[in-house]
Every structure is written in C-alpha cells, then in structure tokens.
Protein backbone atom coordinates (compact mmCIF):
# COMPACT_ATOMS: atom_id res chain seq x y z
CA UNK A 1 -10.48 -38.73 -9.61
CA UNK A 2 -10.79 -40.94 -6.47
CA UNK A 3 -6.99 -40.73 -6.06
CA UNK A 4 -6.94 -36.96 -6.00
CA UNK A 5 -10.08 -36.97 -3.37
CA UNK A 6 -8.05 -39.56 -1.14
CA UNK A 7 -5.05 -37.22 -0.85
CA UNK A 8 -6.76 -33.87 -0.91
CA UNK A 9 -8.68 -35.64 2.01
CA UNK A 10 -5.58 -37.00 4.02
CA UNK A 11 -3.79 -33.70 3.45
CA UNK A 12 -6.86 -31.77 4.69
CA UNK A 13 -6.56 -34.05 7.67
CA UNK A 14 -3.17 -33.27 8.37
CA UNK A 15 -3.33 -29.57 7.94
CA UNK A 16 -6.50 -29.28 9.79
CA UNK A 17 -5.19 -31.84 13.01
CA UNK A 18 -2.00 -29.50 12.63
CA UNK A 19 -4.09 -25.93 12.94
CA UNK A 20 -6.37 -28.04 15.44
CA UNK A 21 -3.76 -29.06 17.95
CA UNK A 22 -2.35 -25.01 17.98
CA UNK A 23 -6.16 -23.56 18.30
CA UNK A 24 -6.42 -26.41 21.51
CA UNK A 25 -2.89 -24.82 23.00
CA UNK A 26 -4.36 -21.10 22.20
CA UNK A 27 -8.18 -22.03 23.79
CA UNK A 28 -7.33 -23.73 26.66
CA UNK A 29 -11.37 -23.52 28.36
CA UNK A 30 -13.49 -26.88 26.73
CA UNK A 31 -16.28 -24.99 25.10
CA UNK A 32 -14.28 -23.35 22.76
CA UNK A 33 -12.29 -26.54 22.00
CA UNK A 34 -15.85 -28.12 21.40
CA UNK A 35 -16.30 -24.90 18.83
CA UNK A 36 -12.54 -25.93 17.21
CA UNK A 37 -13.30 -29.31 16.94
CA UNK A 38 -16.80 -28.30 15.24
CA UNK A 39 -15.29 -25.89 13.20
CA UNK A 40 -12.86 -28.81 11.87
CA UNK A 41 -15.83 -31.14 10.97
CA UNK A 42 -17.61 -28.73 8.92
CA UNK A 43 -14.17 -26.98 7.28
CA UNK A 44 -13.56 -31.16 5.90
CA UNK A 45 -16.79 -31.74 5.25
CA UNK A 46 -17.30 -28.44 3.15
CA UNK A 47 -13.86 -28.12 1.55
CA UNK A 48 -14.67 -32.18 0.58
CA UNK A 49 -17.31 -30.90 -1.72
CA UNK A 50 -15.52 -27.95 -2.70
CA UNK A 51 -12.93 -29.87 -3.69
CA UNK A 52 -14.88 -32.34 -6.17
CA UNK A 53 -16.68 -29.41 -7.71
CA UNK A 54 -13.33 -27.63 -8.41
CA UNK A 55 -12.16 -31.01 -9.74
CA UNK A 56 -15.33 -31.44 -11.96
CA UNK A 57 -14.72 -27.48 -13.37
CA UNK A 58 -10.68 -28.20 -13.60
CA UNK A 59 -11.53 -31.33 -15.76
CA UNK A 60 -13.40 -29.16 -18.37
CA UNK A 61 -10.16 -26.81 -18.22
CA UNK A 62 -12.39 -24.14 -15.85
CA UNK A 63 -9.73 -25.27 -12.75
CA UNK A 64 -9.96 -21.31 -11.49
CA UNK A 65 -13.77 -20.85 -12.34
CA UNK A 66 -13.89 -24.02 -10.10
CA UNK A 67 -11.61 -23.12 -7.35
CA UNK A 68 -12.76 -20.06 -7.06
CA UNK A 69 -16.46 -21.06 -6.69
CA UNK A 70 -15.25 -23.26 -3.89
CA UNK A 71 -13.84 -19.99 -2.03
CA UNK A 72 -17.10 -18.36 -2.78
CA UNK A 73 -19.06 -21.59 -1.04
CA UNK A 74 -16.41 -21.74 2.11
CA UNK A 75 -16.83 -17.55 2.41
CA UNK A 76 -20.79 -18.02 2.24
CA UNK A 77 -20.63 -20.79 5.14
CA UNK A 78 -18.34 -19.33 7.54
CA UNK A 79 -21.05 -16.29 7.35
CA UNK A 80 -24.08 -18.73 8.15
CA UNK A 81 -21.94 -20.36 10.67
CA UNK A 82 -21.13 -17.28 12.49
CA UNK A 83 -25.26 -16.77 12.58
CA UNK A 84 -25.44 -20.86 13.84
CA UNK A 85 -22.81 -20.30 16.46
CA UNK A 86 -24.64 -17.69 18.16
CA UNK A 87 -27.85 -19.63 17.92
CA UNK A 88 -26.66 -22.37 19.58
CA UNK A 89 -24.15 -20.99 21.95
CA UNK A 90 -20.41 -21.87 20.59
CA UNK A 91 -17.73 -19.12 21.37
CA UNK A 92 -17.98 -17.45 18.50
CA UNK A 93 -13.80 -16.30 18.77
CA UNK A 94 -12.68 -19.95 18.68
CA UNK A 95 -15.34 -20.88 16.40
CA UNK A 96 -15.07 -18.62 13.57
CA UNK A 97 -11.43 -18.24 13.45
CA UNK A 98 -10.49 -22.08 13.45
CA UNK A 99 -12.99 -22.32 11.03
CA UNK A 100 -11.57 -19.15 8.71
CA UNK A 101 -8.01 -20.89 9.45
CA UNK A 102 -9.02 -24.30 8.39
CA UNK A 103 -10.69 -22.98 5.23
CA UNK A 104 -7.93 -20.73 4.00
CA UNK A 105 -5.31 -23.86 5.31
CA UNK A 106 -7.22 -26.30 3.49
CA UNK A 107 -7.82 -23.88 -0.10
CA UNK A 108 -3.82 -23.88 -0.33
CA UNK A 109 -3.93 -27.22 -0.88
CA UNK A 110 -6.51 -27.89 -3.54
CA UNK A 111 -4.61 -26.43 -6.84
CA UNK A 112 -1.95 -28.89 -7.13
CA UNK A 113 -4.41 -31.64 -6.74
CA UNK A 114 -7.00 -30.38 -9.17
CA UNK A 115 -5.24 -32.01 -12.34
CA UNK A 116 -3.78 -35.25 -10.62
C-alpha cells in the first residue's frame, strides 16, 4: 500500500505543479496566486486521504464505492472552501477553479493506482 501512496503522491505533485504553473501564467496579480497555491495544498492534502480510503474500499473489491466516496469528499470541500475563501478574503475565481482543476486533475489519476 505504501508504494501506491508514494506514486499517487508524486503524480499528484506533478499534475498539480503542472495545472499550478498555467493558473500562475493565467493570474498574473499575487493574491490570487496566494489563492492557487492554497488551493494546491488543500487539493494534495485532501485527495491524499481520498486516495487511502479508495485504496482501503478497492482492497475489499468496493474500488468504485471507494473512489467514488472520494469524489463525494473533494465535491463537499470545494463547497466549504468556497464559504472559507470569502471569509478570509482569497479571490474566490482563482481559488475555486485551481482548486476544482486540481481535484478533477488529481481523481484521473487514482484508478490505476487503486490495485497496485
């Protein structure tokens, strides 16, 4: 199980850096880099869980019940982090769509690690 974490981590990395970079040549002003590169902390940290819950599920042979409960969880926090990012004052454009990017980016990946 570690080895499938290490390299759905490393290829979250790279597809998130990837989508990152673009979203920093799109926003050029710095707050709503600061909201990409927030957006790009919380899409690894919450897709990292995701990932080892869908990998728990796919072990029992549930792999869709499990992926699809980590879509559910990514939907659920891009909706409280569209409520946090007014709160605290992050361009909500930048924020939420980086965010919405890096989840969907990041979900493509997970099914061909779930049974390595």
């Amino acid at each position: 199980m570690a080895r499938s974490v290490g390299l759905y981590l490393l290829a979250s990395l790279v597809a998130i850096g990837l989508a990152g970079a673009a979203f920093a040549g799109i926003y050029g002003a710095a707050e709503d880099r600061r909201a990409v590169l927030v957006s790009a902390g919380i899409a690894l940290v919450v897709q990292a869980i995701a990932f080892v819950v869908a990998r728990l599920f796919a072990r029992g042979g549930n792999g869709i019940a499990g992926w699809t409960l980590g879509a559910v969880v990514c939907l659920i926090a891009l909706v409280i982090y569209g409520f946090v990012c007014r709160a605290v004052g992050l361009p909500a454009n930048a924020a939420l769509l980086s965010l919405a990017t890096f989840f969907f980016l990041t979900e493509l990946i997970e099914p061909p690690l779930l049974t390595v």
